[in-house]
Structure formats: structure tokens, C-alpha cells
PDB file of N, CA and C in Angstrom:
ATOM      1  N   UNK A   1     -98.194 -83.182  33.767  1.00  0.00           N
ATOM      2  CA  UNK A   1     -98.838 -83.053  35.060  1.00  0.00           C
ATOM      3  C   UNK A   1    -100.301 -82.707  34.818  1.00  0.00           C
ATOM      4  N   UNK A   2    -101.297 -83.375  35.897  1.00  0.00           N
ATOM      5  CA  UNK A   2    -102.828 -83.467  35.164  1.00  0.00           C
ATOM      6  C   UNK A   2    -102.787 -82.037  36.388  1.00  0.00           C
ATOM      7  N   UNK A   3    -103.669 -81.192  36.154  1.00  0.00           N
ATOM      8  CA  UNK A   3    -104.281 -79.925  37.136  1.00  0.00           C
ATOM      9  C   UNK A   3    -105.676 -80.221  37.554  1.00  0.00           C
ATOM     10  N   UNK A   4    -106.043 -79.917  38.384  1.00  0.00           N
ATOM     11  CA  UNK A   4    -107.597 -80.121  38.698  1.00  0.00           C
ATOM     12  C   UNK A   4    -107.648 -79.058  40.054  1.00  0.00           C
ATOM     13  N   UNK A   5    -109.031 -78.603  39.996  1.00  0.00           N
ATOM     14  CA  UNK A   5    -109.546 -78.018  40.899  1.00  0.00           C
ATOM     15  C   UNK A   5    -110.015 -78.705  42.451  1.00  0.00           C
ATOM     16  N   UNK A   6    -109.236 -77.844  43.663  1.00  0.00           N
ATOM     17  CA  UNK A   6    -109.458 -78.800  45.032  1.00  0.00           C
ATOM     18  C   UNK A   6    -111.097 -79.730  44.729  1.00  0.00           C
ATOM     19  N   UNK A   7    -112.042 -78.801  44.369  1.00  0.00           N
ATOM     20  CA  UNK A   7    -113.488 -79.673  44.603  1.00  0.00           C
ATOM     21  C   UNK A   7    -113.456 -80.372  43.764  1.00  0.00           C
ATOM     22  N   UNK A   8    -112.925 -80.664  42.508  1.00  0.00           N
ATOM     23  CA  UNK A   8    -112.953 -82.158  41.291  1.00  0.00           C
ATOM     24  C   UNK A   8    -112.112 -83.296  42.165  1.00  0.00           C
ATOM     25  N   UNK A   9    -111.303 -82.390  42.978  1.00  0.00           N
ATOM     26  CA  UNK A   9    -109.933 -83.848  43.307  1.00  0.00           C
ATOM     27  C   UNK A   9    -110.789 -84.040  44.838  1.00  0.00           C
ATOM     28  N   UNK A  10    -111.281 -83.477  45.746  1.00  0.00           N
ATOM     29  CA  UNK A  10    -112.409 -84.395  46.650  1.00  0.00           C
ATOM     30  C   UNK A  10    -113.408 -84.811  46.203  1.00  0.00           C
ATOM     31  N   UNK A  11    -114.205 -84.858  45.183  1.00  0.00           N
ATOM     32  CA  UNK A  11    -114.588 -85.293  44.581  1.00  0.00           C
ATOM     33  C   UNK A  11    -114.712 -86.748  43.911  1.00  0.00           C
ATOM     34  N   UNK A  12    -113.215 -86.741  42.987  1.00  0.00           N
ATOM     35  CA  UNK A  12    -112.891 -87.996  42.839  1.00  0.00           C
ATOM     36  C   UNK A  12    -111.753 -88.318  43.120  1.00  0.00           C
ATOM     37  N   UNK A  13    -111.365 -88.157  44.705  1.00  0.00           N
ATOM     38  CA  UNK A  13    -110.178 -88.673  44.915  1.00  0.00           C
ATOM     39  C   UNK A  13    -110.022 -89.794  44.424  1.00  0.00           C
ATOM     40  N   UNK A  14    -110.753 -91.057  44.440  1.00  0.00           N
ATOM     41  CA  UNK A  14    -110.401 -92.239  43.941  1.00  0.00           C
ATOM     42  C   UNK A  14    -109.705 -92.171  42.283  1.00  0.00           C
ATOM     43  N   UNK A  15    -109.829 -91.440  41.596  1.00  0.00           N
ATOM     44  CA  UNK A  15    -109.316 -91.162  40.338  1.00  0.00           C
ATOM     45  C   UNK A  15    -108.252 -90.681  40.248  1.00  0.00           C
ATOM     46  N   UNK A  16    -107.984 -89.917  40.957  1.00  0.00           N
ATOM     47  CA  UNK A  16    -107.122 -88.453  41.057  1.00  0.00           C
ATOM     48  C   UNK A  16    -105.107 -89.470  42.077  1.00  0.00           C
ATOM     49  N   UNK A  17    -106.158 -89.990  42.797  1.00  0.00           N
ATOM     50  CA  UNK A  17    -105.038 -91.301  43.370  1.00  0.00           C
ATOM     51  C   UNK A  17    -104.560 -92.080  42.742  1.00  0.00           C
ATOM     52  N   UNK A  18    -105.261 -92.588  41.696  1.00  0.00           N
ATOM     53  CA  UNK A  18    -104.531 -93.651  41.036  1.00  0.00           C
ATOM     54  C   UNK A  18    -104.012 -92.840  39.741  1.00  0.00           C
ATOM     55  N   UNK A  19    -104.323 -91.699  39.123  1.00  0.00           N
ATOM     56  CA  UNK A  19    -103.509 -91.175  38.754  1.00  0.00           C
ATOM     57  C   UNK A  19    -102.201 -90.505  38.864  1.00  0.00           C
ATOM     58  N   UNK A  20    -102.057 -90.228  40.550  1.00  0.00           N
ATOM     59  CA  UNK A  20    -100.946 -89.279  41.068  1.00  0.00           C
ATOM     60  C   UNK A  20     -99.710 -90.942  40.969  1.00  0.00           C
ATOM     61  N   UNK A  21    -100.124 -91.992  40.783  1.00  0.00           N
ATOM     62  CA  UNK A  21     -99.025 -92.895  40.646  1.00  0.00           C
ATOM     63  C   UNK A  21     -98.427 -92.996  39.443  1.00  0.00           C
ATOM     64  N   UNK A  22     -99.151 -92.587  38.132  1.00  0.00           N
ATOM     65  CA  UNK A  22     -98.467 -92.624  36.737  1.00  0.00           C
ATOM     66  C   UNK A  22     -97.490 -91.175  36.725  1.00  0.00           C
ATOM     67  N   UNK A  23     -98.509 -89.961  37.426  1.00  0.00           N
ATOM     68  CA  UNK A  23     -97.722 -88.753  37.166  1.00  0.00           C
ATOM     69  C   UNK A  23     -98.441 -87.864  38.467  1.00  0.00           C
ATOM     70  N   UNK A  24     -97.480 -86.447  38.533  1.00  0.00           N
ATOM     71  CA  UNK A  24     -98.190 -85.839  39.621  1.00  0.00           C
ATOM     72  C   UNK A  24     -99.344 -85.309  39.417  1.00  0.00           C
ATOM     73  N   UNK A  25    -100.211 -85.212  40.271  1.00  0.00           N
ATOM     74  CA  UNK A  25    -101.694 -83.701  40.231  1.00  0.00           C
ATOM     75  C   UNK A  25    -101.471 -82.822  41.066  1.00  0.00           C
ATOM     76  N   UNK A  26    -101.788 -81.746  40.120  1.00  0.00           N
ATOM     77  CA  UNK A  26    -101.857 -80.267  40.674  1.00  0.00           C
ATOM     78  C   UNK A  26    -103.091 -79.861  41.224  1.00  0.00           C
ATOM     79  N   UNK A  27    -102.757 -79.785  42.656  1.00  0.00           N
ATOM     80  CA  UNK A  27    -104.693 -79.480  42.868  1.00  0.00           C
ATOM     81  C   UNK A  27    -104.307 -78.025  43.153  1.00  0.00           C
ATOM     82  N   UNK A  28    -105.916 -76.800  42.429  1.00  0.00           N
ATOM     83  CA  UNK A  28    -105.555 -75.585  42.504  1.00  0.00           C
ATOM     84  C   UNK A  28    -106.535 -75.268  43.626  1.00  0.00           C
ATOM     85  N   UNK A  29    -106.793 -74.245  44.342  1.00  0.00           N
ATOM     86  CA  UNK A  29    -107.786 -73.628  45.052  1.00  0.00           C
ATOM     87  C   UNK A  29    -107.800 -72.230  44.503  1.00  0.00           C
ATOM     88  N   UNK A  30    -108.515 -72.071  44.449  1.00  0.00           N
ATOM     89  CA  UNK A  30    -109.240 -70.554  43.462  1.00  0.00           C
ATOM     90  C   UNK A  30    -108.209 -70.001  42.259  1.00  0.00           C
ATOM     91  N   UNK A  31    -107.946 -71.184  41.859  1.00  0.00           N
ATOM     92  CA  UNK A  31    -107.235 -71.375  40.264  1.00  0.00           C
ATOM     93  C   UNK A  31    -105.905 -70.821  40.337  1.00  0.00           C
ATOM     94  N   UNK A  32    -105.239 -70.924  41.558  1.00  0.00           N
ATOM     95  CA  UNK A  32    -103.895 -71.394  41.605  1.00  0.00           C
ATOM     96  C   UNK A  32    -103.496 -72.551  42.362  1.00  0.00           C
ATOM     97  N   UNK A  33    -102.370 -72.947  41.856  1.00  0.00           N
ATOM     98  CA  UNK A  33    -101.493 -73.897  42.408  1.00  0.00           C
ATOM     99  C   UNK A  33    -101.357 -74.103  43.830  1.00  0.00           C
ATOM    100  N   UNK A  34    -102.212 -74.852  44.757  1.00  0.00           N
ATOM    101  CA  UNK A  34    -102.219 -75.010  46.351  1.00  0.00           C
ATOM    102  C   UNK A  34    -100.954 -76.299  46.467  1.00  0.00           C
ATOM    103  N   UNK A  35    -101.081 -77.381  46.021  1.00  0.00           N
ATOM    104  CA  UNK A  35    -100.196 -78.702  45.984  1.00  0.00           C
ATOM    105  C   UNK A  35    -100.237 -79.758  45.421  1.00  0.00           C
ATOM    106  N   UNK A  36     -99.356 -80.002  45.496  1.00  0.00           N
ATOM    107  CA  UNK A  36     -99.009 -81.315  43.994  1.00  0.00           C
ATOM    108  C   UNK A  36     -99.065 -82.585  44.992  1.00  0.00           C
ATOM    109  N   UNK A  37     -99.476 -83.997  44.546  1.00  0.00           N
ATOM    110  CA  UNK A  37     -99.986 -85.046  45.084  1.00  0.00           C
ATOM    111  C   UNK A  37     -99.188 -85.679  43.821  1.00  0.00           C
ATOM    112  N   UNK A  38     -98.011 -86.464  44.908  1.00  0.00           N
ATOM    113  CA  UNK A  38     -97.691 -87.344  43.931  1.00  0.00           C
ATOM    114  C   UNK A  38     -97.133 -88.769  44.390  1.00  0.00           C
ATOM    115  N   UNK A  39     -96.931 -89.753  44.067  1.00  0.00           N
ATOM    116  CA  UNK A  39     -96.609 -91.186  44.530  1.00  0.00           C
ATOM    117  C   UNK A  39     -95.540 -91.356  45.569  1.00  0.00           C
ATOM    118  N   UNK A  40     -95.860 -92.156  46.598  1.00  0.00           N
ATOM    119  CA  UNK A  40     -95.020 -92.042  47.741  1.00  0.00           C
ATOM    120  C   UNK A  40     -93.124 -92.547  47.268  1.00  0.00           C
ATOM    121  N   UNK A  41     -93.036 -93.821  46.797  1.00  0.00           N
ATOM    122  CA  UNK A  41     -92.207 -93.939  45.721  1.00  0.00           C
ATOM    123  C   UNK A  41     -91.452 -92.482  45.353  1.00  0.00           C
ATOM    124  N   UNK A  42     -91.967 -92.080  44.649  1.00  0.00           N
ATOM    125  CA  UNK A  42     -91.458 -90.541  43.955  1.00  0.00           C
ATOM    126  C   UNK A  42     -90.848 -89.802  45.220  1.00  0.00           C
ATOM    127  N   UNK A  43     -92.147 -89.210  46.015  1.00  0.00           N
ATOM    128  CA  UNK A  43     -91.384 -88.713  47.302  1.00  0.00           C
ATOM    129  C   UNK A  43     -90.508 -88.786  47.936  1.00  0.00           C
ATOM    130  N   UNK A  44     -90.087 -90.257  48.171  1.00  0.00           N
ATOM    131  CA  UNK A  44     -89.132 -90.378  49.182  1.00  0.00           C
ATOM    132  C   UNK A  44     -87.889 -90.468  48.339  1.00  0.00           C
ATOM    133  N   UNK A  45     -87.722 -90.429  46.832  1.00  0.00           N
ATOM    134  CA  UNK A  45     -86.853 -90.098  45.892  1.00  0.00           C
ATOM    135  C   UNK A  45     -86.583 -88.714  46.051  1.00  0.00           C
ATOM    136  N   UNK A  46     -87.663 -87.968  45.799  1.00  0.00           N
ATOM    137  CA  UNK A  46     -87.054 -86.433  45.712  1.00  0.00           C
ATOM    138  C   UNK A  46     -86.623 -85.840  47.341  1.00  0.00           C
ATOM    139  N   UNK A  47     -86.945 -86.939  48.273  1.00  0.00           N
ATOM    140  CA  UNK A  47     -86.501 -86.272  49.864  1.00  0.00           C
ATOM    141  C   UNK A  47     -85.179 -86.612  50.032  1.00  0.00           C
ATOM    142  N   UNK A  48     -85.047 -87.941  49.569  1.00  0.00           N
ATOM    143  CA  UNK A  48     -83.201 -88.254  49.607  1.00  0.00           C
ATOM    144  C   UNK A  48     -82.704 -87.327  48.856  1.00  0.00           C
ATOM    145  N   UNK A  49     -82.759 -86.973  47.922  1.00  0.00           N
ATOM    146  CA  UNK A  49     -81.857 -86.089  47.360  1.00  0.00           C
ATOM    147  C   UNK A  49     -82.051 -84.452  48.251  1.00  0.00           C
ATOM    148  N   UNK A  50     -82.549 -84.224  49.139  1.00  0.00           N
ATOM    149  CA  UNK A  50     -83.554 -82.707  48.787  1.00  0.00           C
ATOM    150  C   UNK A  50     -82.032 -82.597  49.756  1.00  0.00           C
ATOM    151  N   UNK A  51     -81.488 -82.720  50.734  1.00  0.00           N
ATOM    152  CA  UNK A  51     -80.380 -82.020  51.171  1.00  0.00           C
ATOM    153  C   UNK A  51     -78.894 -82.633  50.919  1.00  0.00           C
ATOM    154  N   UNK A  52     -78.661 -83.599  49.857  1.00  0.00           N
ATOM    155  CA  UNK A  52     -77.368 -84.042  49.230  1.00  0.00           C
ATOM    156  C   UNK A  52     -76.872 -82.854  48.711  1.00  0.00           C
ATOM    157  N   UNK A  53     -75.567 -83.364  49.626  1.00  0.00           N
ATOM    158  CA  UNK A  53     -74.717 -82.498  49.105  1.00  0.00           C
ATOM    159  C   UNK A  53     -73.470 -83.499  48.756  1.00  0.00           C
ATOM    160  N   UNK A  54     -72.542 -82.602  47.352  1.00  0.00           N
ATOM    161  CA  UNK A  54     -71.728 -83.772  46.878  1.00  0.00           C
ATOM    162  C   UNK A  54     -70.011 -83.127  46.467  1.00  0.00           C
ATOM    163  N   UNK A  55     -69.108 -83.391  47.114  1.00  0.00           N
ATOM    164  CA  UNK A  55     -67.859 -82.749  46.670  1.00  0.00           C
ATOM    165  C   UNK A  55     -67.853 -83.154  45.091  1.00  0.00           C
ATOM    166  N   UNK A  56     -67.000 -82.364  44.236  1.00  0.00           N
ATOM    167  CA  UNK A  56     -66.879 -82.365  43.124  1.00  0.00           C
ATOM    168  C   UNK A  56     -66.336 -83.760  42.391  1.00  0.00           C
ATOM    169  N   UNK A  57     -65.660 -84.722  42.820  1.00  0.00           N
ATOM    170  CA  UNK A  57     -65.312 -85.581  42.424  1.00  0.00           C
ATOM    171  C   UNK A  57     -66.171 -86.931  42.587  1.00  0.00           C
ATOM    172  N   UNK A  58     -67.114 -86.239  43.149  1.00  0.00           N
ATOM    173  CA  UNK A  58     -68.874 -87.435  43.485  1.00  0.00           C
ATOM    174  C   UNK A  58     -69.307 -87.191  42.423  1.00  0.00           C
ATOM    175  N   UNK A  59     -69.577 -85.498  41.166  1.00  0.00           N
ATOM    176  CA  UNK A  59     -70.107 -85.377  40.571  1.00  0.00           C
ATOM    177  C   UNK A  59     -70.010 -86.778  39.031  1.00  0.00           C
ATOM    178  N   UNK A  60     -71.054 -87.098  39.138  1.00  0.00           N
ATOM    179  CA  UNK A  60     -70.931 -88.057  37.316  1.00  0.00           C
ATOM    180  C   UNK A  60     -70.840 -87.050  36.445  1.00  0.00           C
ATOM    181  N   UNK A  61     -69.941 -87.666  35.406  1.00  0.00           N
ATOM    182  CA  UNK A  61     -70.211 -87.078  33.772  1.00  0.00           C
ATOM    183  C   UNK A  61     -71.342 -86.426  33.425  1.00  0.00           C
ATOM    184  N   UNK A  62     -72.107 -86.961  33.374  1.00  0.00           N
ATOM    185  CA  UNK A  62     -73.058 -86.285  32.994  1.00  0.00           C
ATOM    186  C   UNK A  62     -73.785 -84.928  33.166  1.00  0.00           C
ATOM    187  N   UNK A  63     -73.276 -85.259  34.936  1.00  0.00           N
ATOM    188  CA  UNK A  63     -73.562 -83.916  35.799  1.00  0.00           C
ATOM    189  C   UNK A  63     -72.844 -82.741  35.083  1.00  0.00           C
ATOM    190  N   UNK A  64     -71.623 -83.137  35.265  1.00  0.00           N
ATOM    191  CA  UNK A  64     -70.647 -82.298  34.813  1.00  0.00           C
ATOM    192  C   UNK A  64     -70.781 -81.753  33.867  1.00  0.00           C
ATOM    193  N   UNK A  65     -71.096 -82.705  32.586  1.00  0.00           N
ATOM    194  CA  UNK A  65     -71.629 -82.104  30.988  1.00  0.00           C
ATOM    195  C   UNK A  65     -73.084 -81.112  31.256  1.00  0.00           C
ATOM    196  N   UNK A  66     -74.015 -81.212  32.126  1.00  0.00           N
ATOM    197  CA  UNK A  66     -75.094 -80.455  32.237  1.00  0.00           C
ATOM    198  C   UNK A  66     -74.445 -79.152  32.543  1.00  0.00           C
ATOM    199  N   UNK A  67     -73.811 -79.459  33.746  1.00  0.00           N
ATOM    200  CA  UNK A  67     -72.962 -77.887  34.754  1.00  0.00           C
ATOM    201  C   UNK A  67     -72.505 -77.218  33.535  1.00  0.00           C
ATOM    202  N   UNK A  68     -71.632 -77.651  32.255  1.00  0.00           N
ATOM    203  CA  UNK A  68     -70.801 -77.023  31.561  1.00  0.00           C
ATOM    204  C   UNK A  68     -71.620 -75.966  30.403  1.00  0.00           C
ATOM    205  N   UNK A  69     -73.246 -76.910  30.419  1.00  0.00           N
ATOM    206  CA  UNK A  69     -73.375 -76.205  29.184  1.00  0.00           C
ATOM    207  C   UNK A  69     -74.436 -75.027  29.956  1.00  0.00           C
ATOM    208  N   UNK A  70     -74.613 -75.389  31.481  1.00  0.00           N
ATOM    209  CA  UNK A  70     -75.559 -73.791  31.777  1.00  0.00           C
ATOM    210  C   UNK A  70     -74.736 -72.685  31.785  1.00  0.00           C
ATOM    211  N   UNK A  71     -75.951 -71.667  30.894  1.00  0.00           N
ATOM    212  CA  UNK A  71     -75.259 -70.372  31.294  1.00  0.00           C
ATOM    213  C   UNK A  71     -75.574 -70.195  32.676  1.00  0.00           C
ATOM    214  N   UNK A  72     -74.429 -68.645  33.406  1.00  0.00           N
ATOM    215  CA  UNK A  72     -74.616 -68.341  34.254  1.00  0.00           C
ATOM    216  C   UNK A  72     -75.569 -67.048  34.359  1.00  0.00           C
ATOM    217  N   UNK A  73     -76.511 -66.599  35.028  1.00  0.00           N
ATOM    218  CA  UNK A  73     -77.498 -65.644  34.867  1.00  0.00           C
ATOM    219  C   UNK A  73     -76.143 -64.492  35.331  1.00  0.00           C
ATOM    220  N   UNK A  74     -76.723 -63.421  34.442  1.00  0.00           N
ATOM    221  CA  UNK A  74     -76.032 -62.289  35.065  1.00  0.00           C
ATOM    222  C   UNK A  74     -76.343 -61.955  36.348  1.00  0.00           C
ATOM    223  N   UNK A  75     -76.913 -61.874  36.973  1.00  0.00           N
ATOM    224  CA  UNK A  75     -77.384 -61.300  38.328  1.00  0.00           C
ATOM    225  C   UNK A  75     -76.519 -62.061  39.295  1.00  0.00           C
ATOM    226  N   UNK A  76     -76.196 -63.319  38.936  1.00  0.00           N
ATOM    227  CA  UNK A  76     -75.209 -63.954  39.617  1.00  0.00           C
ATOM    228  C   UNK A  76     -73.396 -63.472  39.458  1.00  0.00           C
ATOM    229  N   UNK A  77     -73.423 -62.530  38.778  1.00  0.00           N
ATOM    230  CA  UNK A  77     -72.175 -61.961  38.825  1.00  0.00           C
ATOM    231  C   UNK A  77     -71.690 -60.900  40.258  1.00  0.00           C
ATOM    232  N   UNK A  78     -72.512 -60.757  40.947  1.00  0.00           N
ATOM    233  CA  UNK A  78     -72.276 -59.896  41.984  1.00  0.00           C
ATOM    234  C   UNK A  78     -71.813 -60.696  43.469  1.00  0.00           C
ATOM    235  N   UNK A  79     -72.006 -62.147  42.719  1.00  0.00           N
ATOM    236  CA  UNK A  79     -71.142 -62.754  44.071  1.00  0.00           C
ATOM    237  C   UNK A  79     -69.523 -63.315  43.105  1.00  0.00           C
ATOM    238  N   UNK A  80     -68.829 -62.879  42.109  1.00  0.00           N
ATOM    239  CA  UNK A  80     -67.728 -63.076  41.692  1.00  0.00           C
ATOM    240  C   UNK A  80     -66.884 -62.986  42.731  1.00  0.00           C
ATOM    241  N   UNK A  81     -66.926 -62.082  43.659  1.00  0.00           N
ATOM    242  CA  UNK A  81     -66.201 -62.059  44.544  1.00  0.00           C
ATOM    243  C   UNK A  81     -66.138 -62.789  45.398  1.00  0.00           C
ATOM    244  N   UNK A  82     -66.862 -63.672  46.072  1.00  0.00           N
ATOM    245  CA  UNK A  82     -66.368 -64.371  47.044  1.00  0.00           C
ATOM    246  C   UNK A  82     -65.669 -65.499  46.637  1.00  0.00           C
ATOM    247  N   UNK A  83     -65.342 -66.008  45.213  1.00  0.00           N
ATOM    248  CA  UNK A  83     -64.400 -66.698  45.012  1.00  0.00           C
ATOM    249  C   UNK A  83     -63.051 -66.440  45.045  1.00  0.00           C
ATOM    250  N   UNK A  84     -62.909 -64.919  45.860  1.00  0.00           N
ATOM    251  CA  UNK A  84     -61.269 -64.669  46.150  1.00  0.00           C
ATOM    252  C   UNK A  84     -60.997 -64.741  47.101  1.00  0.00           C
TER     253      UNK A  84
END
């Protein structure tokens, strides 16, 4: 991901655009992270997914092999219980 400062990316938006199509830009305002600019393409990829939800037998292999090998954070042990 390329970073640039809000005044470089008004600046050269024309640059900064045709880059956000290979990969995203991070534009910062007073050297943090304000928003990422990235290809419409991409977007409407990460919006279909953003509220899928999938019963377990939708999940692919693969999924499954990812699920198996995360650990679980401890802090997440304090909802053990509502699986009874």
C-alpha cells in the first residue's frame, strides 16, 4: 500500500488515481491514516462480502483449514459460556 500525505494526493491526484487501480493509497492528514482510495472493482468486492453470512456447510476447505489453524485469543474465553 503506497501512503501519501492529503496535500501530495490533491496535488497529484492524477497519479495517485491511476495508482489506487494497481493497489490501495493511504492518504494521511497530519500523519495519520484519514482513508484509503482504492479501485471501484475492489470495492464493490469487499462490499459483497462485508455482510455475508455463511452456515457451516457453505464454508470451503480452505476456509475451514484457515479456521483450524487460528489460535483462539484468550480474552475470548469469557464467552465459553454461551455455547451451553
Amino acid at each position: 500500500m503506497i501512503t501519501v500525505s492529503g496535500a501530495d494526493f490533491t496535488k497529484s491526484f492524477g497519479k495517485y488515481r491511476t495508482l489506487a487501480h494497481k493497489q490501495p493509497v493511504s492518504v494521511t492528514s497530519y500523519g495519520k491514516e484519514d482513508l484509503v482510495v482504492v479501485d471501484a472493482e475492489e470495492f464493490k468486492r469487499l462490499k459483497a462480502r462485508d455482510r455475508e453470512a455463511l452456515f457451516a456447510w457453505d464454508l470451503k476447505t480452505s476456509d475451514i483449514d484457515a479456521l483450524s489453524k487460528d489460535d483462539i485469543p484468550e480474552a475470548a474465553k469469557q464467552f465459553d459460556n454461551e455455547m451451553e
